[in-house]
N, C-alpha and C. Protein backbone atom coordinates (compact mmCIF):
# COMPACT_ATOMS: atom_id res chain seq x y z
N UNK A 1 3.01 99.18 94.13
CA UNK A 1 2.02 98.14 93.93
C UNK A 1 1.08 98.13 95.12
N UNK A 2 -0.08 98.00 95.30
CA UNK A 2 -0.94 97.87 95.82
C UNK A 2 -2.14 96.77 96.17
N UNK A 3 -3.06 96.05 96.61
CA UNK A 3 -4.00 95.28 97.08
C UNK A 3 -5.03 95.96 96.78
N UNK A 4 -5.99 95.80 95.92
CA UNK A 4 -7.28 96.67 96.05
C UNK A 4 -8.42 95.17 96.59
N UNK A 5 -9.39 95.87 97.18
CA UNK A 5 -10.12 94.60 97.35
C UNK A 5 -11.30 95.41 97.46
N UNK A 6 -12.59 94.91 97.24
CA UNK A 6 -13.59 94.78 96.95
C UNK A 6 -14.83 93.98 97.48
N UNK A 7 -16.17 94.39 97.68
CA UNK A 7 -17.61 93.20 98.22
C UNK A 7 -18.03 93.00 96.86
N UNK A 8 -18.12 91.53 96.78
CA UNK A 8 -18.81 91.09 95.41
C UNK A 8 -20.40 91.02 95.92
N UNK A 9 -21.17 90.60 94.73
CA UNK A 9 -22.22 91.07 94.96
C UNK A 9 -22.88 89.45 95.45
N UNK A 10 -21.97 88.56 95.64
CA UNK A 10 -22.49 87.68 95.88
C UNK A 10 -22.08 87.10 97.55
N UNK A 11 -21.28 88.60 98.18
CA UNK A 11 -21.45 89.07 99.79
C UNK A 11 -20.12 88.48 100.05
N UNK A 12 -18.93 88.18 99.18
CA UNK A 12 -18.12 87.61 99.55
C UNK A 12 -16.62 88.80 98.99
N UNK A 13 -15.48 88.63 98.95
CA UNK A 13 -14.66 89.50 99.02
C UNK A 13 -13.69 89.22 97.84
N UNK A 14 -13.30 90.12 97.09
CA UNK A 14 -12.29 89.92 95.62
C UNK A 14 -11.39 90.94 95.64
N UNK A 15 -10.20 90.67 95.49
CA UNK A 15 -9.09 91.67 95.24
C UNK A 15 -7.95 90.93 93.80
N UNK A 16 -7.53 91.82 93.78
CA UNK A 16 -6.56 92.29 92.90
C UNK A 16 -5.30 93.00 93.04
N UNK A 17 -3.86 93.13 92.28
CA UNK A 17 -2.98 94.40 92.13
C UNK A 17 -3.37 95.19 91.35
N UNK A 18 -2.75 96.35 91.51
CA UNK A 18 -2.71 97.42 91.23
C UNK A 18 -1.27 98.20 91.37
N UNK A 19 -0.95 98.55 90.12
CA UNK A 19 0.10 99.24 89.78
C UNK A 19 0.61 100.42 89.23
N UNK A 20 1.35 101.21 89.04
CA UNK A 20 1.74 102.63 88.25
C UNK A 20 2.95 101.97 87.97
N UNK A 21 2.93 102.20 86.13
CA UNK A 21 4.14 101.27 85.27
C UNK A 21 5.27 102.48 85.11
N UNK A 22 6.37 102.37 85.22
CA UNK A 22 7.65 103.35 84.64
C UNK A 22 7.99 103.01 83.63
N UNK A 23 7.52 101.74 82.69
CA UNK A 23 7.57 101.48 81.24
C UNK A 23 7.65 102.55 80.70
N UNK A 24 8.68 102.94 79.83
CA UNK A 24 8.63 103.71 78.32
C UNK A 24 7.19 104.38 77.82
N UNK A 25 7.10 105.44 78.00
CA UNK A 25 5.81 105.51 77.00
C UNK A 25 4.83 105.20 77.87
N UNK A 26 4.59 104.51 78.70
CA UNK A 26 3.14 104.37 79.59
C UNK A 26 3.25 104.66 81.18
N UNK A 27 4.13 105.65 81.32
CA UNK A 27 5.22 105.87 82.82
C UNK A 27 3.79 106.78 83.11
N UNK A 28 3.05 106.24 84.60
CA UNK A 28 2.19 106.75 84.99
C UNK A 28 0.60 106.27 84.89
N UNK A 29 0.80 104.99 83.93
CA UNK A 29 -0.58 104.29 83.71
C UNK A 29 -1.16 103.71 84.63
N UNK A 30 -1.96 103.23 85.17
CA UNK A 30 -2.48 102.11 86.26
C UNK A 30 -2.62 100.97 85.26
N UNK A 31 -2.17 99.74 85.76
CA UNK A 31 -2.23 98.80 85.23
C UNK A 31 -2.54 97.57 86.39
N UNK A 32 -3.64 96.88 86.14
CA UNK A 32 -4.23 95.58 87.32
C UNK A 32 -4.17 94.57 86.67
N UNK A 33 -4.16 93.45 87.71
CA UNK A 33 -4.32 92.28 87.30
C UNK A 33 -5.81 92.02 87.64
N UNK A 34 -5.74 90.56 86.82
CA UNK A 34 -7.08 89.90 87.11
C UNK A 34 -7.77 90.24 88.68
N UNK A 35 -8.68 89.74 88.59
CA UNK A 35 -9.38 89.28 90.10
C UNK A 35 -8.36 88.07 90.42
N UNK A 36 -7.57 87.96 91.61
CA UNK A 36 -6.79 87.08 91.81
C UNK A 36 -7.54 86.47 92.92
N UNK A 37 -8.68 86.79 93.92
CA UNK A 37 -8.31 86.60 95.45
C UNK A 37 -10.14 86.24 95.18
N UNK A 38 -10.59 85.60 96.07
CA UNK A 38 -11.96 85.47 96.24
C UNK A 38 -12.48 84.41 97.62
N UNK A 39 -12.52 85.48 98.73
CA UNK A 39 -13.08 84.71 99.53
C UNK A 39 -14.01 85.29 100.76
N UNK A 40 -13.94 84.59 101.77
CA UNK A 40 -15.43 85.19 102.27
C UNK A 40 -15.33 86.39 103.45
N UNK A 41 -13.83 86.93 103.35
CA UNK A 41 -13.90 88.00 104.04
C UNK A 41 -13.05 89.03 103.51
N UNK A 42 -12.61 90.34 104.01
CA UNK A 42 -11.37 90.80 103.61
C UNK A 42 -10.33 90.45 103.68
N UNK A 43 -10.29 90.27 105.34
CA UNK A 43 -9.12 89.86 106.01
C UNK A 43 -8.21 88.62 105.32
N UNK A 44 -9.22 88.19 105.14
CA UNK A 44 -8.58 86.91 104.16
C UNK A 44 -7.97 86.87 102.94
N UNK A 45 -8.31 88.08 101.92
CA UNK A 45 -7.74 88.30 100.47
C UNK A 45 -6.81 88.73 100.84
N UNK A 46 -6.44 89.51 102.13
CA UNK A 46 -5.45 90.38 102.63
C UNK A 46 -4.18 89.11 102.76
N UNK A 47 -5.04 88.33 103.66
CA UNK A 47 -4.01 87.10 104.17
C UNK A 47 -3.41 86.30 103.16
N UNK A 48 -4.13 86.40 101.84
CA UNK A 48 -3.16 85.42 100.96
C UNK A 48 -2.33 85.92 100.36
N UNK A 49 -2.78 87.57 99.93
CA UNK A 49 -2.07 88.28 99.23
C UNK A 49 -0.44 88.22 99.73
N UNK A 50 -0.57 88.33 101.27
CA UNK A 50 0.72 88.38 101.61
C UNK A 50 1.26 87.00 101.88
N UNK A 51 0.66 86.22 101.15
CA UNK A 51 1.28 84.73 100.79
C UNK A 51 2.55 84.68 100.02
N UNK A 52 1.95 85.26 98.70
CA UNK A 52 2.20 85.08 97.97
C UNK A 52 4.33 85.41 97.86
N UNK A 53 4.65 84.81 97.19
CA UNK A 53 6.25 84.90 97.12
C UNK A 53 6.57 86.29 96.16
N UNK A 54 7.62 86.47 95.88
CA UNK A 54 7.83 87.42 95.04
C UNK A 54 7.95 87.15 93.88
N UNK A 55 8.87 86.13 93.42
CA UNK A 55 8.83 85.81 92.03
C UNK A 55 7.62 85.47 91.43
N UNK A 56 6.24 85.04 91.98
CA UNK A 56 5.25 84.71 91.48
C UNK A 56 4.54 86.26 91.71
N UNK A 57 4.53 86.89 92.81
CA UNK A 57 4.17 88.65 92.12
C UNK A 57 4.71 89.12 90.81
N UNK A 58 6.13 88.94 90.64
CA UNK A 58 6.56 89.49 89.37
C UNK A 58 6.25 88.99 88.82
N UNK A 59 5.66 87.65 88.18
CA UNK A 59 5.48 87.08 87.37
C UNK A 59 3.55 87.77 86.99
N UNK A 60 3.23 87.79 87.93
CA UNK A 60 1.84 88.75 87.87
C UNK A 60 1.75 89.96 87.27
N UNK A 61 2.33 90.60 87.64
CA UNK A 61 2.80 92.09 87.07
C UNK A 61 3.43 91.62 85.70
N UNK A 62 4.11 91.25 85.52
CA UNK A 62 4.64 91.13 84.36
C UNK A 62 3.66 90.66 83.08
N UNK A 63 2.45 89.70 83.54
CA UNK A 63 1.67 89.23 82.61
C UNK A 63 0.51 90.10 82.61
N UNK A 64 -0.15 91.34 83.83
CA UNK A 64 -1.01 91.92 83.53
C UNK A 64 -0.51 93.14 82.40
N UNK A 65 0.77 93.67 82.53
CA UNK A 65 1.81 94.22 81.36
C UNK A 65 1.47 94.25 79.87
N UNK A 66 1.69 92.44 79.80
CA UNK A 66 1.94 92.39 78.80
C UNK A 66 0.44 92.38 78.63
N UNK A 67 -0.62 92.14 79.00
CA UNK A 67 -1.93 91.83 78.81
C UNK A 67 -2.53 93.36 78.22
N UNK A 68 -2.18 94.43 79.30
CA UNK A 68 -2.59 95.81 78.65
C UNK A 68 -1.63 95.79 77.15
N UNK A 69 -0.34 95.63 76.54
CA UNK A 69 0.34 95.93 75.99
C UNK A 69 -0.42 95.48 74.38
N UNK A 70 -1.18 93.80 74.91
CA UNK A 70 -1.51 93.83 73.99
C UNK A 70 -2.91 94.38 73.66
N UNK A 71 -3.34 94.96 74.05
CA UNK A 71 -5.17 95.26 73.96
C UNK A 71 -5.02 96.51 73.92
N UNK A 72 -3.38 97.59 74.06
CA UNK A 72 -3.22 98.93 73.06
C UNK A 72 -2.52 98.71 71.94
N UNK A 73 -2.58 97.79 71.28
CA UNK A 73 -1.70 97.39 70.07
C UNK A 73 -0.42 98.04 69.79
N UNK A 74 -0.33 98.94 68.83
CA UNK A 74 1.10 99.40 68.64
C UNK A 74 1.21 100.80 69.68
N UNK A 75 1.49 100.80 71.22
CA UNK A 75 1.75 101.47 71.94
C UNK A 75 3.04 102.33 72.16
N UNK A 76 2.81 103.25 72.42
CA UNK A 76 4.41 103.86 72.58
C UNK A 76 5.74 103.29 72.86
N UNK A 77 4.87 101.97 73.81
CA UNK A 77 6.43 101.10 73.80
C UNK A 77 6.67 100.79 72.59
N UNK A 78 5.81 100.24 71.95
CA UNK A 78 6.13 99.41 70.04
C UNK A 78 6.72 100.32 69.58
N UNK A 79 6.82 101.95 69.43
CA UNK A 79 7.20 102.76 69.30
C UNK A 79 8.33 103.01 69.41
N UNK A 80 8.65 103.29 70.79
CA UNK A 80 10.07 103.08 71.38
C UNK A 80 11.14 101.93 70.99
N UNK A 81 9.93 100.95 71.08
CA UNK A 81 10.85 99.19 70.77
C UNK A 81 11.80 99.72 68.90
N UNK A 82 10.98 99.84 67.89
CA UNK A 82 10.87 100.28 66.71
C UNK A 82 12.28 101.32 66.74
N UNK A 83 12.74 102.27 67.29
CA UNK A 83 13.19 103.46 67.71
C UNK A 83 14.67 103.41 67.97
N UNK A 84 14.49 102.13 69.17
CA UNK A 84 15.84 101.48 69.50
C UNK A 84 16.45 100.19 68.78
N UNK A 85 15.34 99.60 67.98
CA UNK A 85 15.98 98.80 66.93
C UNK A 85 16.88 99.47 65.87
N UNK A 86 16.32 100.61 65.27
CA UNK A 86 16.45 101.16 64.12
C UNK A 86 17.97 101.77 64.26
N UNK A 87 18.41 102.42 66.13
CA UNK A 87 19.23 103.40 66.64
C UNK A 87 20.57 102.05 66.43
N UNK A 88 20.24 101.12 66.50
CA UNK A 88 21.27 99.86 67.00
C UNK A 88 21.77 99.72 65.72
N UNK A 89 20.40 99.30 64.91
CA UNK A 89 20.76 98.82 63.52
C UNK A 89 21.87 100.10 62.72
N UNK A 90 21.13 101.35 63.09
CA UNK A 90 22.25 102.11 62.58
C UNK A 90 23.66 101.96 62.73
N UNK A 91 23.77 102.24 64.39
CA UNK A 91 25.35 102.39 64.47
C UNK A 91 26.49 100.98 64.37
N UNK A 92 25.52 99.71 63.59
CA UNK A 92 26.49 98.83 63.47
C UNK A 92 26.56 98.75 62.14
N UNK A 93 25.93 99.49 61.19
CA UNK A 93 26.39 99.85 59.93
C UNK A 93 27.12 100.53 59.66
N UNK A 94 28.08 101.32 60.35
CA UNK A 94 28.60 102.21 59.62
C UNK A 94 30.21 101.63 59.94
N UNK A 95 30.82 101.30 58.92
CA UNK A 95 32.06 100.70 59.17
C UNK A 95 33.42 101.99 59.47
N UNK A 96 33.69 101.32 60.39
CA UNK A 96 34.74 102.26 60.82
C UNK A 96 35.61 102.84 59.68
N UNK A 97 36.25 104.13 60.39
CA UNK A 97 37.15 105.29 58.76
C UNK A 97 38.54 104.76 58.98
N UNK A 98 38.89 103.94 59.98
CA UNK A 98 40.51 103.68 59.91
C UNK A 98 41.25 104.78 60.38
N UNK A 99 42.54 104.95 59.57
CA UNK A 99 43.63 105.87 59.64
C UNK A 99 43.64 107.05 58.66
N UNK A 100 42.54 106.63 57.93
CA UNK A 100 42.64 107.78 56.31
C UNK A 100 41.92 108.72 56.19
N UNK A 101 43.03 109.66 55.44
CA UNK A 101 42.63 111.32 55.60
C UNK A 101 41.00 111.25 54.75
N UNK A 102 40.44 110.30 54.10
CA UNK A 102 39.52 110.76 53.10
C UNK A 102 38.74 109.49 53.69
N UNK A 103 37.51 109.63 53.97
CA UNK A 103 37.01 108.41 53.95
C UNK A 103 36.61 107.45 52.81
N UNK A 104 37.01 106.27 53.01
CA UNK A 104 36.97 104.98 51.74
C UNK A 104 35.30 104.99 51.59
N UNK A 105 35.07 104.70 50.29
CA UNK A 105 33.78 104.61 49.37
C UNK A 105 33.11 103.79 50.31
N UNK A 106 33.94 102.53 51.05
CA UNK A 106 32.48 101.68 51.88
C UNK A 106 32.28 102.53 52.69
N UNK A 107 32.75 103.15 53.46
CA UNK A 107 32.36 103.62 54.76
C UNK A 107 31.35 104.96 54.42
N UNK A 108 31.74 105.36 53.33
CA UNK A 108 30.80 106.30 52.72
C UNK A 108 29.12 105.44 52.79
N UNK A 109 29.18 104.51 52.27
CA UNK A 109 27.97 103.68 51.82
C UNK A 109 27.42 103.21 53.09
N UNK A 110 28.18 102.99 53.97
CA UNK A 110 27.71 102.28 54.94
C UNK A 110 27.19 103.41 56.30
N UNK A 111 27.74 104.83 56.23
CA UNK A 111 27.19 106.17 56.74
C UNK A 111 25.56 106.38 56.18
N UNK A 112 25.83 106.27 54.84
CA UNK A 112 24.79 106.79 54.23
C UNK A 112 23.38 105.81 54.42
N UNK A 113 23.84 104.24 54.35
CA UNK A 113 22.95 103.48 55.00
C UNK A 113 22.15 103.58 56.11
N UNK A 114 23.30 104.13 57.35
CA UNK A 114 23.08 104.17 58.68
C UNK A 114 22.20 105.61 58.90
N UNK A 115 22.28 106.73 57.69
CA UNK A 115 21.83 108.00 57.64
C UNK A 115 20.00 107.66 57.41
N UNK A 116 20.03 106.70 56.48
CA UNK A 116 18.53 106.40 56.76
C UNK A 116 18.09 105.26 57.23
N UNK A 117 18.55 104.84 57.46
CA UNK A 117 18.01 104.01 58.40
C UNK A 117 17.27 105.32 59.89
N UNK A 118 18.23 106.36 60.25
CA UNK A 118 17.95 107.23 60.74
C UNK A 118 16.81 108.32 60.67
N UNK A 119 16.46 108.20 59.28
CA UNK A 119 15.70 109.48 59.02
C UNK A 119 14.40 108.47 59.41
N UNK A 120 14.52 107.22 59.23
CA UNK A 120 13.06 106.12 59.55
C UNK A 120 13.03 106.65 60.79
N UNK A 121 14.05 106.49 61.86
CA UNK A 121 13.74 106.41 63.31
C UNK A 121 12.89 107.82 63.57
N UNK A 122 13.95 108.88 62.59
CA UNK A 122 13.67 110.29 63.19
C UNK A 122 12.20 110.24 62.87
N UNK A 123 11.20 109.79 62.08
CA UNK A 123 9.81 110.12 61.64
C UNK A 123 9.08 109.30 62.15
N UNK A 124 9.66 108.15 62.79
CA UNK A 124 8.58 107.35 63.98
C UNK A 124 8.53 108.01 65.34
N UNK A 125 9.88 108.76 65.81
CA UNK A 125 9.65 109.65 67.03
C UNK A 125 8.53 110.60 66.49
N UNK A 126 8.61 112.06 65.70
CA UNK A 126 7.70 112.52 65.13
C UNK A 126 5.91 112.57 65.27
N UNK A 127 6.25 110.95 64.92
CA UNK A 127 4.41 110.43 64.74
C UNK A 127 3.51 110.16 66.06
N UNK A 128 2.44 110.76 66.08
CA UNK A 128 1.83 110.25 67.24
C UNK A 128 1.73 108.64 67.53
N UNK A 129 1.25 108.28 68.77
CA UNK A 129 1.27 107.13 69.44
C UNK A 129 0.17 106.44 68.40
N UNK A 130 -1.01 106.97 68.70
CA UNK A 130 -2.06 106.41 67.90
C UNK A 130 -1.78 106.41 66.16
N UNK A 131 -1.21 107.64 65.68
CA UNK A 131 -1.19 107.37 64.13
C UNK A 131 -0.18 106.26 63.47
N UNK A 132 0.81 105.99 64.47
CA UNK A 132 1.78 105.32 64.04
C UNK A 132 1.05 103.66 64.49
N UNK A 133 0.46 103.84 65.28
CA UNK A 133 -0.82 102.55 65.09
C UNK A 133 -1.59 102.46 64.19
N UNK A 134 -1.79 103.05 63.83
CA UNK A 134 -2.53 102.86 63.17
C UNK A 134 -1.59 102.68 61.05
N UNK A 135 -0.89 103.43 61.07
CA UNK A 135 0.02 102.90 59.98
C UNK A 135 0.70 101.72 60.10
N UNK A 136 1.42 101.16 61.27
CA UNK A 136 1.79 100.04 61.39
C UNK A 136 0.91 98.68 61.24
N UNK A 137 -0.93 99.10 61.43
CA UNK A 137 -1.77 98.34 61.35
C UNK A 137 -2.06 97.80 59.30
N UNK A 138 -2.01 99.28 59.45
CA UNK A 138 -2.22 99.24 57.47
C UNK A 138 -1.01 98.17 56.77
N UNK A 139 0.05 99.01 57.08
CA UNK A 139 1.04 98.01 56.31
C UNK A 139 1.28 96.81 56.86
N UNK A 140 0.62 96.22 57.79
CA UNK A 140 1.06 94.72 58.13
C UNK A 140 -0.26 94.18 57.76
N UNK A 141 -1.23 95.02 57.62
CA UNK A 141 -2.65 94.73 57.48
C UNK A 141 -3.06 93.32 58.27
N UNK A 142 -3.18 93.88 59.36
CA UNK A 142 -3.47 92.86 60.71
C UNK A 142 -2.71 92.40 61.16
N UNK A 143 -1.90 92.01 60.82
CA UNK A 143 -1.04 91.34 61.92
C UNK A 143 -0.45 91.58 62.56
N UNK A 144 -0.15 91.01 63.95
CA UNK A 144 0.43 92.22 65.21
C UNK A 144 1.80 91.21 65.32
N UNK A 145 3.14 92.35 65.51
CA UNK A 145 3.79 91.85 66.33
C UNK A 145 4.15 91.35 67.68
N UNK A 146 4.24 90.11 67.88
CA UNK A 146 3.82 89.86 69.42
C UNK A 146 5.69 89.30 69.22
N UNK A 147 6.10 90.39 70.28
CA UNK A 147 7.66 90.61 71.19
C UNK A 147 8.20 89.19 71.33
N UNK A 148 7.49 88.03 71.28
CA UNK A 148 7.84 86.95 71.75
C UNK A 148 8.20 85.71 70.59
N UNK A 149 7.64 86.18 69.20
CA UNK A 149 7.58 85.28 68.29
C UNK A 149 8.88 85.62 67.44
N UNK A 150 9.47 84.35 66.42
CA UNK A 150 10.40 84.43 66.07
C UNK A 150 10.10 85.38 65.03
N UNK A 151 9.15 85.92 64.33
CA UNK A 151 8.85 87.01 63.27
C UNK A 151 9.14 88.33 63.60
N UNK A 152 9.01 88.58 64.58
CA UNK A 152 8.84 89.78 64.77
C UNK A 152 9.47 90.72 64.41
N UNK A 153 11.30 90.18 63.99
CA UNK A 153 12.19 91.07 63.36
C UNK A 153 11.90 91.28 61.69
N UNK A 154 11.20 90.47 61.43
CA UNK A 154 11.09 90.43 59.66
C UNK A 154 9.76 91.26 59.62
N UNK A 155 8.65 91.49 60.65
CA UNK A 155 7.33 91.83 60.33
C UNK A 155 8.03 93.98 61.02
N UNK A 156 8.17 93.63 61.69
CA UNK A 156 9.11 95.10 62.02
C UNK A 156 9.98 95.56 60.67
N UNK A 157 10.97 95.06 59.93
CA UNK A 157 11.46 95.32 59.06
C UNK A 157 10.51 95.61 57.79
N UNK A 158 9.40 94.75 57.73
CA UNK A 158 8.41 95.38 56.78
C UNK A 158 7.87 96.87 56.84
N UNK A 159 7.47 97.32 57.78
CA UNK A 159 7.47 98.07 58.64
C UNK A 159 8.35 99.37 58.05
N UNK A 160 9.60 99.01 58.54
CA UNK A 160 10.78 99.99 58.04
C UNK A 160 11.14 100.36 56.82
N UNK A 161 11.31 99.48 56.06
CA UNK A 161 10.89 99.49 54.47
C UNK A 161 9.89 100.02 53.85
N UNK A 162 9.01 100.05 54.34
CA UNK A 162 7.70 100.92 53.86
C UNK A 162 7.84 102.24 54.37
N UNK A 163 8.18 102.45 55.29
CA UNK A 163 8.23 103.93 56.04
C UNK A 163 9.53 104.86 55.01
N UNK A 164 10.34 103.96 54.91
CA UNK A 164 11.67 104.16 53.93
C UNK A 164 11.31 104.54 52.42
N UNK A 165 10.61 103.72 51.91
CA UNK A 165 10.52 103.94 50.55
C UNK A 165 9.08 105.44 50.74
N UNK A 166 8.66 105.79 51.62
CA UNK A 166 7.85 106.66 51.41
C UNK A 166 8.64 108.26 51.76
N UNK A 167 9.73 108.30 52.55
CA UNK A 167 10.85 109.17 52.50
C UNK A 167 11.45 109.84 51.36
N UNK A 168 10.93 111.03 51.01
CA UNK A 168 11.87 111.49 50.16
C UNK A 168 13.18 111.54 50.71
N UNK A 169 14.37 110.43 50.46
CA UNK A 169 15.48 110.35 50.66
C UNK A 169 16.26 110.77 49.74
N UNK A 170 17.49 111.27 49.45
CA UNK A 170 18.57 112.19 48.23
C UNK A 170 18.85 110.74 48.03
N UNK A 171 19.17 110.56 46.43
CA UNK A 171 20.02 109.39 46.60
C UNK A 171 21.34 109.99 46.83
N UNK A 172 22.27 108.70 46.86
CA UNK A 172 23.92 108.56 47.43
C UNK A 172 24.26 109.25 46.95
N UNK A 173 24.50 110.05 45.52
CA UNK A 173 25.61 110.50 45.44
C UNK A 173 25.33 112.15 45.49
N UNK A 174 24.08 112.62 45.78
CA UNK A 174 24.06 113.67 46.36
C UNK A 174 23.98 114.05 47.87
N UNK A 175 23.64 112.41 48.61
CA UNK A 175 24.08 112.96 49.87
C UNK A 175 25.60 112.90 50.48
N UNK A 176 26.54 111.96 49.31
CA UNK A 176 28.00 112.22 49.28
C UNK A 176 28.47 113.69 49.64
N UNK A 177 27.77 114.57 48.67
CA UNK A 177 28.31 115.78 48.56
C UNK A 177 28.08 116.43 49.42
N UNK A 178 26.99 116.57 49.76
CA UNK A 178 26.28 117.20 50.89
C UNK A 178 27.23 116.68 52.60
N UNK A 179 27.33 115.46 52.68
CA UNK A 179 28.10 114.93 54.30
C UNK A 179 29.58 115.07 53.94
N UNK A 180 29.82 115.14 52.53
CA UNK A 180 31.80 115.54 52.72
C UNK A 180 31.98 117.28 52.75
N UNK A 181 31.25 117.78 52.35
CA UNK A 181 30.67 119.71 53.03
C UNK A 181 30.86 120.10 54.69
N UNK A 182 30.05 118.81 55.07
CA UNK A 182 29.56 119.16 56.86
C UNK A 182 29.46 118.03 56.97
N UNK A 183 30.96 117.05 57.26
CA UNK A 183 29.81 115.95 57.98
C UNK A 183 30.24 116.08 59.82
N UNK A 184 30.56 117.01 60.41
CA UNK A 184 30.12 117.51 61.52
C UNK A 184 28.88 117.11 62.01
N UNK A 185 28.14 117.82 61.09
CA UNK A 185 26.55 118.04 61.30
C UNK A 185 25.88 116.97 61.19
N UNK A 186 26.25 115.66 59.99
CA UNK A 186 25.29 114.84 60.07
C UNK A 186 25.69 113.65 61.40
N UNK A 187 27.00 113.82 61.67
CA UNK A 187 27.58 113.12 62.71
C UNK A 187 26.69 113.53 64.31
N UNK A 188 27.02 114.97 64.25
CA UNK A 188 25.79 115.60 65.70
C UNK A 188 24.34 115.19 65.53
N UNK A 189 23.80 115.49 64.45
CA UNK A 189 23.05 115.21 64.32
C UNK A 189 22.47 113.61 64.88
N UNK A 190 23.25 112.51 64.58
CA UNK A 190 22.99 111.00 64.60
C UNK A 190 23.33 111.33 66.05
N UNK A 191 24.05 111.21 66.65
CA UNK A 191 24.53 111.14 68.07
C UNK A 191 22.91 111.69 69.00
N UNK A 192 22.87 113.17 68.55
CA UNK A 192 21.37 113.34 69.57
C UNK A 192 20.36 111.91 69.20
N UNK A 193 19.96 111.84 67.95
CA UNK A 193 18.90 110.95 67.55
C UNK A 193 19.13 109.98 68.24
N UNK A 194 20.48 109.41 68.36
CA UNK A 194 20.61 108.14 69.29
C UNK A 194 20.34 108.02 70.49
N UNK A 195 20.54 109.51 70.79
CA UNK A 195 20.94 109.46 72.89
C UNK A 195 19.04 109.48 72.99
N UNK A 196 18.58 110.16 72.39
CA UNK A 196 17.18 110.00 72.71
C UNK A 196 16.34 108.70 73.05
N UNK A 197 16.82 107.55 72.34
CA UNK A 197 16.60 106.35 72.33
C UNK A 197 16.38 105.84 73.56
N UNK A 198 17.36 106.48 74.42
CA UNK A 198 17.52 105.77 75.86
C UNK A 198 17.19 106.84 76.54
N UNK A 199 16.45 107.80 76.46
CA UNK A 199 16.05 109.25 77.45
C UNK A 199 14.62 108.86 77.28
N UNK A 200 14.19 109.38 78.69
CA UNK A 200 12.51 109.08 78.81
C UNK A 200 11.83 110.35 77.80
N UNK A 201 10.57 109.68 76.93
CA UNK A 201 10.02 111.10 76.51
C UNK A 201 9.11 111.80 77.10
């Protein structure tokens, strides 16, 4: 984090922070806050800056954040956010196999659930930053999820559902056949998709 400061044109002195975010997806951005500081020398923006406490810095940083976050709309973080919902939602669907040599019909159903719910995640990694903004814009048709409101899980799930029903997905009982063949593979398979979730891209 940094102090930038500045001569206004009205001969007096303005500064600001300045930052490089390790956020998800924007690791390497500059991101500033407002004009915070305005007075009639340098020395002086200098002097308050280092007033200031820490929790009210973080609290600065944190709101110039969210301020860029929202004025790139669906950003790689929304992306990411989207990514690790979907990775969670999976692996608490799939009900455990027990002790039995064959796996029971729910747990079948509840794999196969968790299998797409997966193939959603796998085609939002896939999509560029901007196109997946821009689809997320279409199907909500304006309305933005803002991280903070109680909607946001139902307007995200719209979201997923649409991305879902546009998936050529097998239905169940051919992907039965297919995961009791190899389900090795669809098991490795889910495991990378997951670990990615939490690996920088």
């Amino acid at each position: 984090m940094f102090l930038a400061t500045y001569a206004g044109e009205d001969g007096g002195w303005r500064g600001f922070f300045t930052f490089r975010t390790g956020a998800a997806g924007l690791d390497g951005q500059e991101i500033r806050t407002a004009d915070l500081f305005v007075e009639p020398a340098e020395a002086e923006v200098d002097a308050r800056a280092r007033g200031l406490g820490r929790p009210l810095l973080a609290s600065l940083l944190e709101s110039a954040l969210h301020t860029h976050e929202r004025r790139s709309g669906a950003s790689p973080d929304v992306r990411r956010w989207f990514r690790q919902l979907l990775a969670s939602r999976a692996e608490e669907l799939v009900t455990p196999l027990g002790g039995a040599d064959e796996p029971s019909l729910s747990h079948l159903r509840s794999t196969y659930d968790s299998y797409r719910i997966d193939q959603v995640a796998h085609l939002i990694a896939l999509l560029d930053p901007e196109d997946f903004k821009d689809l997320v814009d279409r199907i909500l048709d304006g309305r933005e999820i803002d991280f903070r409101a109680s909607d946001r899980l139902q307007l995200a799930m719209l979201v997923v559902q649409e991305l879902e029903r546009r998936l050529p997905l097998p239905p169940f009982e051919v992907w039965v056949e297919d995961y009791m063949a190899q389900p090795e593979t669809y098991q490795r398979y889910s495991h990378e998709l997951h670990r990615e979730q939490v690996m920088p891209e």
